[in-house]
C-alpha atoms as a PDB file:
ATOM      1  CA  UNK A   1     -24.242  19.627   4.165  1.00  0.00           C
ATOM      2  CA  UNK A   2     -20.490  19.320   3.090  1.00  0.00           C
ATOM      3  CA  UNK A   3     -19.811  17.055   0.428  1.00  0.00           C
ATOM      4  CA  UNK A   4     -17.382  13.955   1.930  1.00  0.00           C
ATOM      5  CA  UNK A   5     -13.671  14.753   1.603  1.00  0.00           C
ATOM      6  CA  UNK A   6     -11.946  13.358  -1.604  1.00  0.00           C
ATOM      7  CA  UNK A   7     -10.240   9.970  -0.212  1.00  0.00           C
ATOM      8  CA  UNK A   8      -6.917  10.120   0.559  1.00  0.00           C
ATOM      9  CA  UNK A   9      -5.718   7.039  -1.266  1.00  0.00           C
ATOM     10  CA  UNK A  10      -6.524   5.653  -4.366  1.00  0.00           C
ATOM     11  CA  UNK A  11      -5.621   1.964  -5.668  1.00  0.00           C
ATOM     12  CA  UNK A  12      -2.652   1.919  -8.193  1.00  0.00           C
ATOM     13  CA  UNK A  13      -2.613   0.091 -10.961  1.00  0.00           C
ATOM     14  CA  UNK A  14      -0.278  -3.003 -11.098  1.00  0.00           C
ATOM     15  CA  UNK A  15       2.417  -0.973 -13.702  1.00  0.00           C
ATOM     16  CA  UNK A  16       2.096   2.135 -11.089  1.00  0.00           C
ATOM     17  CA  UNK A  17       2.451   0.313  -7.925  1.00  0.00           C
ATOM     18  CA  UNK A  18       5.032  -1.853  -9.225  1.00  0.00           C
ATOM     19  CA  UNK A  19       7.021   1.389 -10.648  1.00  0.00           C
ATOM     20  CA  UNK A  20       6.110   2.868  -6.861  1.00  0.00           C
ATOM     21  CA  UNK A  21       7.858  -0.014  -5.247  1.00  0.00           C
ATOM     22  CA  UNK A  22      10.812   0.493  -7.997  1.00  0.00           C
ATOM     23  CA  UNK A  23      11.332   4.235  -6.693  1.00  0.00           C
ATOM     24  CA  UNK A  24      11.250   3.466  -3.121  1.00  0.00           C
ATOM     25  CA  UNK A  25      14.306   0.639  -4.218  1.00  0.00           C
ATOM     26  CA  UNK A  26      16.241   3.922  -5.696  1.00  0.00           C
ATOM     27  CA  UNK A  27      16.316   5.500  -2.622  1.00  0.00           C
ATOM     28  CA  UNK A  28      16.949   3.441  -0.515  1.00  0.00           C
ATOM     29  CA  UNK A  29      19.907   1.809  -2.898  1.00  0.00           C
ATOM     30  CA  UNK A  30      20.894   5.051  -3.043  1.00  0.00           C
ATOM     31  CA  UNK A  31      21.254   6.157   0.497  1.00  0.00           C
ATOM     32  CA  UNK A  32      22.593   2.627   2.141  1.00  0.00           C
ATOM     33  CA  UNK A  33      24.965   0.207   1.190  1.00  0.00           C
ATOM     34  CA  UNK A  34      22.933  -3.469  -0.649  1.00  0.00           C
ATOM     35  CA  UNK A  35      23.864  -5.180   2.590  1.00  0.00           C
ATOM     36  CA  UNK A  36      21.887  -2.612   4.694  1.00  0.00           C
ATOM     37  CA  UNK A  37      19.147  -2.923   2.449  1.00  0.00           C
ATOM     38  CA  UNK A  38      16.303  -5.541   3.277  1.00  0.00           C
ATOM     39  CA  UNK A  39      13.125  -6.456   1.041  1.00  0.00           C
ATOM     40  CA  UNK A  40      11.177  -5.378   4.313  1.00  0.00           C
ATOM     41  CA  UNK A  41      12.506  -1.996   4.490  1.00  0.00           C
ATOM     42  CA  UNK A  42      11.683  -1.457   0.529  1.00  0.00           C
ATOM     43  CA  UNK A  43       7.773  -2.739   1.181  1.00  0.00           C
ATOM     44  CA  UNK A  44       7.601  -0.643   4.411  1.00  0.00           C
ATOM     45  CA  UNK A  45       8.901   2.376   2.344  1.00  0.00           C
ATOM     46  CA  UNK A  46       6.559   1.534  -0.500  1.00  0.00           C
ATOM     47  CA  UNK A  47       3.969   1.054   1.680  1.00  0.00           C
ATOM     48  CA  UNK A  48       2.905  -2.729   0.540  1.00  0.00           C
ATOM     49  CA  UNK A  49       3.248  -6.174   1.715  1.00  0.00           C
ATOM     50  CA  UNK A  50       6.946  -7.622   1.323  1.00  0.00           C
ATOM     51  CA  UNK A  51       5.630 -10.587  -1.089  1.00  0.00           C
ATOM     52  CA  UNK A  52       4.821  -7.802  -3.697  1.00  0.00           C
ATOM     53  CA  UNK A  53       8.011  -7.142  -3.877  1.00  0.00           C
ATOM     54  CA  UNK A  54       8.769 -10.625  -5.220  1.00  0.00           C
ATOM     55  CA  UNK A  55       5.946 -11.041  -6.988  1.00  0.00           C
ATOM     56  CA  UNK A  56       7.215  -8.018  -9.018  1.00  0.00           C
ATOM     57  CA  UNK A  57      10.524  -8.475  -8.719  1.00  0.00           C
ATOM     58  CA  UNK A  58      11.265 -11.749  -7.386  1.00  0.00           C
ATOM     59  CA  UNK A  59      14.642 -11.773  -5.117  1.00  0.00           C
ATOM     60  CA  UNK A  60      15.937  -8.380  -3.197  1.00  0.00           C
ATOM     61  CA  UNK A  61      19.780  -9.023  -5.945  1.00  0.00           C
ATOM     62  CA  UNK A  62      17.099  -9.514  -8.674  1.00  0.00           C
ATOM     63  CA  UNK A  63      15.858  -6.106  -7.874  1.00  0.00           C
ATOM     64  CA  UNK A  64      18.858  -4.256  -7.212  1.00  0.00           C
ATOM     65  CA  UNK A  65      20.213  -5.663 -10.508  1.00  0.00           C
ATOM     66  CA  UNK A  66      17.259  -4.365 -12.307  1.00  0.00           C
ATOM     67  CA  UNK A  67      17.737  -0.393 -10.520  1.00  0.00           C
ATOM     68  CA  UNK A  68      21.437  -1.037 -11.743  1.00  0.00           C
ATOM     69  CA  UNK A  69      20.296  -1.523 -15.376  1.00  0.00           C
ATOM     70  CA  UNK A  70      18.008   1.258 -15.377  1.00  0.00           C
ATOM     71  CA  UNK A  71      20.195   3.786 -13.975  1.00  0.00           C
ATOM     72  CA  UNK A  72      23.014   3.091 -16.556  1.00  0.00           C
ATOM     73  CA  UNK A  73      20.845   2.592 -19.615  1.00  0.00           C
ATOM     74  CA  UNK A  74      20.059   5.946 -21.775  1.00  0.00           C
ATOM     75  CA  UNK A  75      16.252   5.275 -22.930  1.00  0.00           C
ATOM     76  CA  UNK A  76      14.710   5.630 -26.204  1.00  0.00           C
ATOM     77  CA  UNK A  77      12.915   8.430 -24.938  1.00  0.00           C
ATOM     78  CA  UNK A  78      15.997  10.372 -24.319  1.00  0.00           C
ATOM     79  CA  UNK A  79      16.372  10.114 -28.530  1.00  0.00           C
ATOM     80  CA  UNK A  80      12.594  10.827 -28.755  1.00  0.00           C
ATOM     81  CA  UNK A  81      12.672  14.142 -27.350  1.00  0.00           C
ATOM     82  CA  UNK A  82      15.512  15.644 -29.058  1.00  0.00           C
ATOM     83  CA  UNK A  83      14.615  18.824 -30.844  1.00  0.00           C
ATOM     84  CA  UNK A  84      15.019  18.899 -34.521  1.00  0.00           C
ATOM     85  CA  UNK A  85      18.098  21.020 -36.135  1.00  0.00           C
ATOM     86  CA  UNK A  86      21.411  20.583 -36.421  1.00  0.00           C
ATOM     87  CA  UNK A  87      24.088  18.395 -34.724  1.00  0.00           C
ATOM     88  CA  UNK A  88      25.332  20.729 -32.259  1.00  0.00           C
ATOM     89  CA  UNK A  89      21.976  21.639 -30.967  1.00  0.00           C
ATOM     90  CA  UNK A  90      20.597  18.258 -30.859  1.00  0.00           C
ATOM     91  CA  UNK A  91      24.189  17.521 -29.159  1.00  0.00           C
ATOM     92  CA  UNK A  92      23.668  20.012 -26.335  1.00  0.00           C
ATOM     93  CA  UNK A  93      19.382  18.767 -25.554  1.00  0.00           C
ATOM     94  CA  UNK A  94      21.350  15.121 -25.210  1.00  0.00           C
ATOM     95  CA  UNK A  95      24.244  16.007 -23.138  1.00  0.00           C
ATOM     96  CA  UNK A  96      21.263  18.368 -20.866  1.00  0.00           C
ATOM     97  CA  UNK A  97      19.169  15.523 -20.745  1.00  0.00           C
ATOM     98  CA  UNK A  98      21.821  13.343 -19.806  1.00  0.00           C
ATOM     99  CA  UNK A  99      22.912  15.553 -16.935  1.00  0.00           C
ATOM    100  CA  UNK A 100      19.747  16.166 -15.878  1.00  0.00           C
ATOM    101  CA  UNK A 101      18.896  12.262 -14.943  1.00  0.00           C
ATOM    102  CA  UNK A 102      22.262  12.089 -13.631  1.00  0.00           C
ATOM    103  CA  UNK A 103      21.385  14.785 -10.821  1.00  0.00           C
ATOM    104  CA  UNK A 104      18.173  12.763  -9.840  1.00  0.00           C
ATOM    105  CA  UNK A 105      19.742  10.049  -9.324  1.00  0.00           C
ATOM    106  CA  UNK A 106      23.183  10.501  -8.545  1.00  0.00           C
ATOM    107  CA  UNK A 107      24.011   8.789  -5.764  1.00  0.00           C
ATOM    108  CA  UNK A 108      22.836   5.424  -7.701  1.00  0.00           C
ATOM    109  CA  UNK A 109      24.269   6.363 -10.534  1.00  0.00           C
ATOM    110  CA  UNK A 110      27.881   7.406  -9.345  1.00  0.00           C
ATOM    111  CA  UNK A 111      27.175   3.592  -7.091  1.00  0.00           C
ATOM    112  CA  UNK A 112      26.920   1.461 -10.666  1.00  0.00           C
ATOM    113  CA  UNK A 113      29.802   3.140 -12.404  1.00  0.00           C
ATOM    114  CA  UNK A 114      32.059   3.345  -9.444  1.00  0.00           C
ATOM    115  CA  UNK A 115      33.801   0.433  -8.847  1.00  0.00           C
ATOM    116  CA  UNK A 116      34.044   0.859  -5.228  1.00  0.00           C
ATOM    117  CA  UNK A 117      30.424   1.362  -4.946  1.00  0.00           C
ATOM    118  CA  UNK A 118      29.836  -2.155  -6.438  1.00  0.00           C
ATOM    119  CA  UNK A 119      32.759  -4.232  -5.653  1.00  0.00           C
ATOM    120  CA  UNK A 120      34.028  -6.661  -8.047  1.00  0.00           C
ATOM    121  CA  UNK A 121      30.292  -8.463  -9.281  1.00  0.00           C
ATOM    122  CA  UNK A 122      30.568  -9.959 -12.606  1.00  0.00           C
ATOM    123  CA  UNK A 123      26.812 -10.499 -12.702  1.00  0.00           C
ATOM    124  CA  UNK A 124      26.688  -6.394 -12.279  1.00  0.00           C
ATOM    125  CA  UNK A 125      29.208  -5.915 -14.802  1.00  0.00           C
ATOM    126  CA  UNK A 126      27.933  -7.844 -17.130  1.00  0.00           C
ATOM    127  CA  UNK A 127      24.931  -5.224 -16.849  1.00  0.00           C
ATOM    128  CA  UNK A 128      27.077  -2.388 -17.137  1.00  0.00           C
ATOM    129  CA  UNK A 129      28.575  -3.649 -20.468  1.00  0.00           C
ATOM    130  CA  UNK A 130      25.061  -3.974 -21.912  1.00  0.00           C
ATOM    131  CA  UNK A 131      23.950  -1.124 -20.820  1.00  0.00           C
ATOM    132  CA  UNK A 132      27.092   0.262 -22.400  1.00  0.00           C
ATOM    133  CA  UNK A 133      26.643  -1.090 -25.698  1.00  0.00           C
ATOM    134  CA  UNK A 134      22.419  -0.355 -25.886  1.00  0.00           C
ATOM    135  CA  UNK A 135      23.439   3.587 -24.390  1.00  0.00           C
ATOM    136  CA  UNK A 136      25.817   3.386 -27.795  1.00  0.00           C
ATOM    137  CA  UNK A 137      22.785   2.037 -29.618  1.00  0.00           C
ATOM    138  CA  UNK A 138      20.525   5.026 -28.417  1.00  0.00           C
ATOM    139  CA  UNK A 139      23.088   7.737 -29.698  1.00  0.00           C
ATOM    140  CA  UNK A 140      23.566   6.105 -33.412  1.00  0.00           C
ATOM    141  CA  UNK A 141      19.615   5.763 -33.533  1.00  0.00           C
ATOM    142  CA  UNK A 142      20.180   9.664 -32.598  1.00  0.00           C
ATOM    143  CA  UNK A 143      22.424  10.135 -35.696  1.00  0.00           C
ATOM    144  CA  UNK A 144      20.252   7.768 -37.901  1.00  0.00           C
ATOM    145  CA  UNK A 145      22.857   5.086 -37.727  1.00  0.00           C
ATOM    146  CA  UNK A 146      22.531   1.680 -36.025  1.00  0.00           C
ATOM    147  CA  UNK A 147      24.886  -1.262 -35.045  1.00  0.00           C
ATOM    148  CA  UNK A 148      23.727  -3.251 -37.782  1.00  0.00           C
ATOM    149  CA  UNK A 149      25.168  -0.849 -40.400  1.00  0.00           C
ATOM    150  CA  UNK A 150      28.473  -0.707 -41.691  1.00  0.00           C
ATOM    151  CA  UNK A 151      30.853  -0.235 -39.282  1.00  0.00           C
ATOM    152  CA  UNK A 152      28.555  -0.516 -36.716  1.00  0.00           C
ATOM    153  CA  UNK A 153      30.009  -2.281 -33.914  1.00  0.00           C
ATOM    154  CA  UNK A 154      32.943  -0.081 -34.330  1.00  0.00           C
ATOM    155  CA  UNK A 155      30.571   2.887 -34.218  1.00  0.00           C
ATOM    156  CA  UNK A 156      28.916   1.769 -30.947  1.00  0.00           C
ATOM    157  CA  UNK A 157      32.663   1.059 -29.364  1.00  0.00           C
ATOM    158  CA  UNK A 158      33.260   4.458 -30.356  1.00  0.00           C
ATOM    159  CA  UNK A 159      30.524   5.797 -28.176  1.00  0.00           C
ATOM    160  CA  UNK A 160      31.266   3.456 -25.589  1.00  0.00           C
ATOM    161  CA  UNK A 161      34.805   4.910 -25.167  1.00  0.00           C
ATOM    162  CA  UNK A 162      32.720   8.235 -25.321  1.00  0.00           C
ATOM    163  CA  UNK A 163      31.189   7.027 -22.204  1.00  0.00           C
ATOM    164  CA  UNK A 164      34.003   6.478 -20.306  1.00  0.00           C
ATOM    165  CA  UNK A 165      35.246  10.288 -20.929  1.00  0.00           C
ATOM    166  CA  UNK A 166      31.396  10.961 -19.699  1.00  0.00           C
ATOM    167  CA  UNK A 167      31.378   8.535 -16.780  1.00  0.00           C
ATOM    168  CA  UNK A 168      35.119  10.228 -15.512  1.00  0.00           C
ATOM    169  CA  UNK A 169      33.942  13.599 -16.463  1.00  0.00           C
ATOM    170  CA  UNK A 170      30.646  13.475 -13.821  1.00  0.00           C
ATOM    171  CA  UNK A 171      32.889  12.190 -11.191  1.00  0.00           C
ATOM    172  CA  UNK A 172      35.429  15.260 -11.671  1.00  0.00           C
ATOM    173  CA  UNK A 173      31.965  17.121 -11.507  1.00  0.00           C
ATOM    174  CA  UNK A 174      30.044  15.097  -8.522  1.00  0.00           C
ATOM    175  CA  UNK A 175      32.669  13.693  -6.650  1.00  0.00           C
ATOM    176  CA  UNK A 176      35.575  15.638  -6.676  1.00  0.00           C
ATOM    177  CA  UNK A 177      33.830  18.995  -7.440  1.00  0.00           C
ATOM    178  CA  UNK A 178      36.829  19.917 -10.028  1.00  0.00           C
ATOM    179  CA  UNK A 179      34.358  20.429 -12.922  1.00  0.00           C
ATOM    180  CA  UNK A 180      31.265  22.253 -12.886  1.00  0.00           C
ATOM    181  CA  UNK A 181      28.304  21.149 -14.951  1.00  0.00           C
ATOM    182  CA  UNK A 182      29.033  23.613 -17.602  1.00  0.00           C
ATOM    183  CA  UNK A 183      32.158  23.263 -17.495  1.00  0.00           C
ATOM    184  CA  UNK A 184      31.490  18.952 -17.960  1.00  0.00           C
ATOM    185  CA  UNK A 185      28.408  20.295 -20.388  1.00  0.00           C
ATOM    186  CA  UNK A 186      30.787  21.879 -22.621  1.00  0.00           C
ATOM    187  CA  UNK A 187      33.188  19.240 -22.464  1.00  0.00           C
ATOM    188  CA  UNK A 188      31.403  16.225 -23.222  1.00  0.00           C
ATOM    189  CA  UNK A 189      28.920  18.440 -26.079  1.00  0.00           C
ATOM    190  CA  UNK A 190      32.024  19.471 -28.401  1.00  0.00           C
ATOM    191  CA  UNK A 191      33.498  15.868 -27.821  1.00  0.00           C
ATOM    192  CA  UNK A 192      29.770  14.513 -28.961  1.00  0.00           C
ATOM    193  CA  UNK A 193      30.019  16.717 -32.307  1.00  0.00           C
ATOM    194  CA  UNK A 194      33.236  16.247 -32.665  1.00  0.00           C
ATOM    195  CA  UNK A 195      32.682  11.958 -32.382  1.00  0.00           C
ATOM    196  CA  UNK A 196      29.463  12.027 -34.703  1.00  0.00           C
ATOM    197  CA  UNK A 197      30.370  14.782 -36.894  1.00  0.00           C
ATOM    198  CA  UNK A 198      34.057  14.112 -37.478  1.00  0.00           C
ATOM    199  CA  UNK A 199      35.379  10.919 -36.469  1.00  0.00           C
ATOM    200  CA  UNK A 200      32.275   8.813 -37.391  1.00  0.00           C
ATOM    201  CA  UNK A 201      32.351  10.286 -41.196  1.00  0.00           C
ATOM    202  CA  UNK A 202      36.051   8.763 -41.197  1.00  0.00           C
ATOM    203  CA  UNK A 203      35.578   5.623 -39.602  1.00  0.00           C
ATOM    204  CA  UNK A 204      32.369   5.138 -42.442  1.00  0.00           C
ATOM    205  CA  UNK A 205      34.701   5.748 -45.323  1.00  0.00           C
ATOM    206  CA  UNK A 206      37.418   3.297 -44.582  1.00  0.00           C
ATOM    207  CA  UNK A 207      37.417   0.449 -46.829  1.00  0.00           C
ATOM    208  CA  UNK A 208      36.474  -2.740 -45.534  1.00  0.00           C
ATOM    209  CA  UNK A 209      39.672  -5.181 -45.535  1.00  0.00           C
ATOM    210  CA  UNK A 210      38.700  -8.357 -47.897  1.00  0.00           C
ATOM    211  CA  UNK A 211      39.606 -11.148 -45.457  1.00  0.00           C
ATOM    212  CA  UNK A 212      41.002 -13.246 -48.588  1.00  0.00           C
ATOM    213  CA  UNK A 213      43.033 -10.520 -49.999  1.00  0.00           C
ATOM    214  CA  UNK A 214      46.478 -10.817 -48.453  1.00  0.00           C
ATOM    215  CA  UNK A 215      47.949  -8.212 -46.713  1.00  0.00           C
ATOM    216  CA  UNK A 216      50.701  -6.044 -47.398  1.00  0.00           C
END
């Protein structure tokens, strides 16, 4: 006698089905407008009952807000999995990495930086400034540095006016199809080295002003 078939279903685990219902958000997100969007179609797509979705999430904004935050925030696994060597090389694995998630997810993506894809939210760009700032964070951890260093909120503005030469650079690449990626690759690798290796060594050595000492 044949054994019984292997089942075709198994039951997730609460982090798995709640990171199921998370991807399903993505796509959807991705492909319609947040209007067109209900927390039906997200449970019918995920295959569960609409009030898991707020039991994981709570509201539909709550989790659109939280695919926003994810899609704009560089991990600290993305610093994790850099290969050890020098500054150019780690450079390029960051800027491949980088590119990489963007291509997975680029209709969401190019949605949270544009800002006709969002509209004017301030909720949303408060997000995007934090996500800003803790991306920065993720590329001085990188580098050894941190914000709470010296310098280190100019260091992490630095990067976040790095960002917005990354953020215009993937739309020349995505949207308007002016850049390839190696062309954007290239680009936004030998402005990375050039940021860290360069222009953060200069910022570091600057004196810091005494605020009693008058000026000249």
């Amino acid at each position: 006698m044949n054994p019984d078939p292997a089942p075709r279903w198994r039951r997730l685990e609460p982090d798995e089905r709640k990171e199921q219902i998370f991807g399903r958000a993505v796509e959807l997100f991705s492909d319609r407008p947040y209007s067109e969007v209900s927390t039906s179609d997200i449970a019918a797509a995920a295959g569960v009952a609409r009030g898991l979705i707020n039991h994981y999430f709570g509201t539909k904004r709550e989790l659109y807000l939280a695919v926003i935050r994810r899609a704009l925030t560089v991990p600290r696994l993305a610093v994790q999995i850099l290969p050890e060597g020098p500054l150019a090389l780690r450079a390029d694995a960051a800027i491949d990495w980088f590119l990489d998630m963007v291509t997975s997810q680029e209709k969401m993506w190019l949605a949270a930086i544009a800002p006709e894809g969002i509209g004017r939210d301030l909720e949303v760009e408060q997000i995007v400034e934090e996500a800003d700032k803790e991306s920065a964070d993720r590329v001085l951890e990188a580098v050894g540095l941190s914000r709470e260093s010296e310098h280190g909120n100019e260091l992490n503005a630095l990067v976040r006016a790095f960002g917005g030469m990354v953020k215009a650079a993937s739309r020349e690449w995505l949207v308007r199809k002016s850049l390839t990626r190696r062309q954007v690759h290239l680009l936004l690798s030998k402005s990375l080295v050039t940021l860290v290796g360069e222009v953060f060594s200069e910022v570091q050595a600057e004196k810091t002003a005494d605020p009693a000492e008058p000026s000249a």
